[in-house]
C-alpha atoms as a PDB file:
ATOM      1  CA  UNK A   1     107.114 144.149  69.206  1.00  0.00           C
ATOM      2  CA  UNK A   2     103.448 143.225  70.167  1.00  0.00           C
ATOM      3  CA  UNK A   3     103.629 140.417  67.742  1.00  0.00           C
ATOM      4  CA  UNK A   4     107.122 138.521  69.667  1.00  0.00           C
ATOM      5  CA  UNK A   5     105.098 138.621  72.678  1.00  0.00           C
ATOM      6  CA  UNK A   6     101.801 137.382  70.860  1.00  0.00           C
ATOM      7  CA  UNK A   7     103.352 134.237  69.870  1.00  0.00           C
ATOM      8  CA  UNK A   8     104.552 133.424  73.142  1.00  0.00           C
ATOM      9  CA  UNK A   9     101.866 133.936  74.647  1.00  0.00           C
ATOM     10  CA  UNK A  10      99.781 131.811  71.902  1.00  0.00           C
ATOM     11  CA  UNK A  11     102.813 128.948  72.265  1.00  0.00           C
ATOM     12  CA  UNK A  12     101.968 128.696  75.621  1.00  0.00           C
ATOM     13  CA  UNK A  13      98.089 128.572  75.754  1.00  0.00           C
ATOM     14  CA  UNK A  14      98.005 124.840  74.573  1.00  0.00           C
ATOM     15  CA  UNK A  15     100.246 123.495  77.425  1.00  0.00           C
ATOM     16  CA  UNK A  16      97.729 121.903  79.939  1.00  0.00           C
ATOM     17  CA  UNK A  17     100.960 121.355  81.923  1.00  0.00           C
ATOM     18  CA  UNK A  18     102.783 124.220  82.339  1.00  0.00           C
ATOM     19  CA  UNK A  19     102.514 125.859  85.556  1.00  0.00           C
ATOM     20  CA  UNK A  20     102.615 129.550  84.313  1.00  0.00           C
ATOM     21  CA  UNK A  21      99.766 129.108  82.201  1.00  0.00           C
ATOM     22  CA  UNK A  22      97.236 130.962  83.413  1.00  0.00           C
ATOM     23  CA  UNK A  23      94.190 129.953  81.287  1.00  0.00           C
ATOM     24  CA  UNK A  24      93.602 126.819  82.918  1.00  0.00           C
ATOM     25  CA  UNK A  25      93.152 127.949  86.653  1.00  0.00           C
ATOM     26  CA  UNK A  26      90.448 124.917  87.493  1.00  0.00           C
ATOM     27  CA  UNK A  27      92.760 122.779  85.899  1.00  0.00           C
ATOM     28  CA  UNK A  28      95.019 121.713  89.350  1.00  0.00           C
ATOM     29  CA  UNK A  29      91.297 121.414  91.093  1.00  0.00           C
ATOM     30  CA  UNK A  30      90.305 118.938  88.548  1.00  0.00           C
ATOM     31  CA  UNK A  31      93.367 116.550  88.873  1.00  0.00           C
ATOM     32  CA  UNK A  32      93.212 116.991  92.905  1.00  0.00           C
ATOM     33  CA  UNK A  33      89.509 116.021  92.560  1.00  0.00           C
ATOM     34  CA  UNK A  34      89.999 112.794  90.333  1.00  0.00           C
ATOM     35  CA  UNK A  35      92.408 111.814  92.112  1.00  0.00           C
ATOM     36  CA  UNK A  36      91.430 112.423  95.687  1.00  0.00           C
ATOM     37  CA  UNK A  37      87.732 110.553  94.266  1.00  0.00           C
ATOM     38  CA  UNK A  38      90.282 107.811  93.393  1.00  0.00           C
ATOM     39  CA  UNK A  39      91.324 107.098  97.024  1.00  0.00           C
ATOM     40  CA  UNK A  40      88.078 107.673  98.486  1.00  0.00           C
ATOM     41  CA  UNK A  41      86.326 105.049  95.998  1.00  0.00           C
ATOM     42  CA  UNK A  42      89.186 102.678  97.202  1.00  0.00           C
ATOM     43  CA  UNK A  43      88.840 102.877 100.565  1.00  0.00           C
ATOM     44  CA  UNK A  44      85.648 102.569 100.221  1.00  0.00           C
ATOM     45  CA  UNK A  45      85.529  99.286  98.257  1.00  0.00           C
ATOM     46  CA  UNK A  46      88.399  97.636 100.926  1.00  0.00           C
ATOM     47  CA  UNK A  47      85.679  98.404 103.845  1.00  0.00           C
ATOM     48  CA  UNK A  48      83.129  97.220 101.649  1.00  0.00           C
ATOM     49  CA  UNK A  49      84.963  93.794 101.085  1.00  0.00           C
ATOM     50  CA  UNK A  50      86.107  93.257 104.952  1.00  0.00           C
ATOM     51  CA  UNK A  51      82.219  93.942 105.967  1.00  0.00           C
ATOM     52  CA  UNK A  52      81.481  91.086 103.214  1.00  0.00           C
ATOM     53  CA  UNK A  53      84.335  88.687 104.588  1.00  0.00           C
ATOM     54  CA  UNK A  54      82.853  89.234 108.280  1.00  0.00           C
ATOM     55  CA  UNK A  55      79.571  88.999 107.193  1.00  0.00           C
ATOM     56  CA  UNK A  56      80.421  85.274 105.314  1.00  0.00           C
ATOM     57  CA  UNK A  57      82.367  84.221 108.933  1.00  0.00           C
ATOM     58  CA  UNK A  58      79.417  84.526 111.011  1.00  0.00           C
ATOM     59  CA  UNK A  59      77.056  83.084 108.155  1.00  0.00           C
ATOM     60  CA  UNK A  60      79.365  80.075 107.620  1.00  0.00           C
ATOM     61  CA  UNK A  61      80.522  79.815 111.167  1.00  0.00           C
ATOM     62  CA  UNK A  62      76.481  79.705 112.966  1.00  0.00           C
ATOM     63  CA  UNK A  63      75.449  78.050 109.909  1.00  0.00           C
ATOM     64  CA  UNK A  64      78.327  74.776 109.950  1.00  0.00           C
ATOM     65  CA  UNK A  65      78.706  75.269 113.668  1.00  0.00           C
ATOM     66  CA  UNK A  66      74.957  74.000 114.552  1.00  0.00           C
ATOM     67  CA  UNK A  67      75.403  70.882 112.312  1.00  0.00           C
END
């Protein structure tokens, strides 16, 4: 009898997906972290690249402006 439940317990250990599994507990934490690192690197690069446009405006505009 111990052997039945061995094998289902071994033929679920190398699911990384299934939610009853419970030998990956960190593994939920480390897809919520990549992808929550995801959105905060891409917010960060859009605020990084309107800073650069409105930086280039007033560059270009006092810099053509004067002429």
């Amino acid at each position: 009898m111990n052997n039945g439940n061995q094998n289902i317990n071994n033929s679920n250990q190398g699911s990384l997906l299934n939610a009853n599994n419970r030998n990956y507990p960190l593994f939920g934490i480390a897809i919520s972290g990549i992808l929550l690192t995801t959105v905060y690197t891409a917010v960060l690069a859009s605020q990084l690249m309107a800073t650069k446009n409105k930086v280039n405006y007033l560059y270009y505009n006092e810099k053509f402006r004067n002429k």
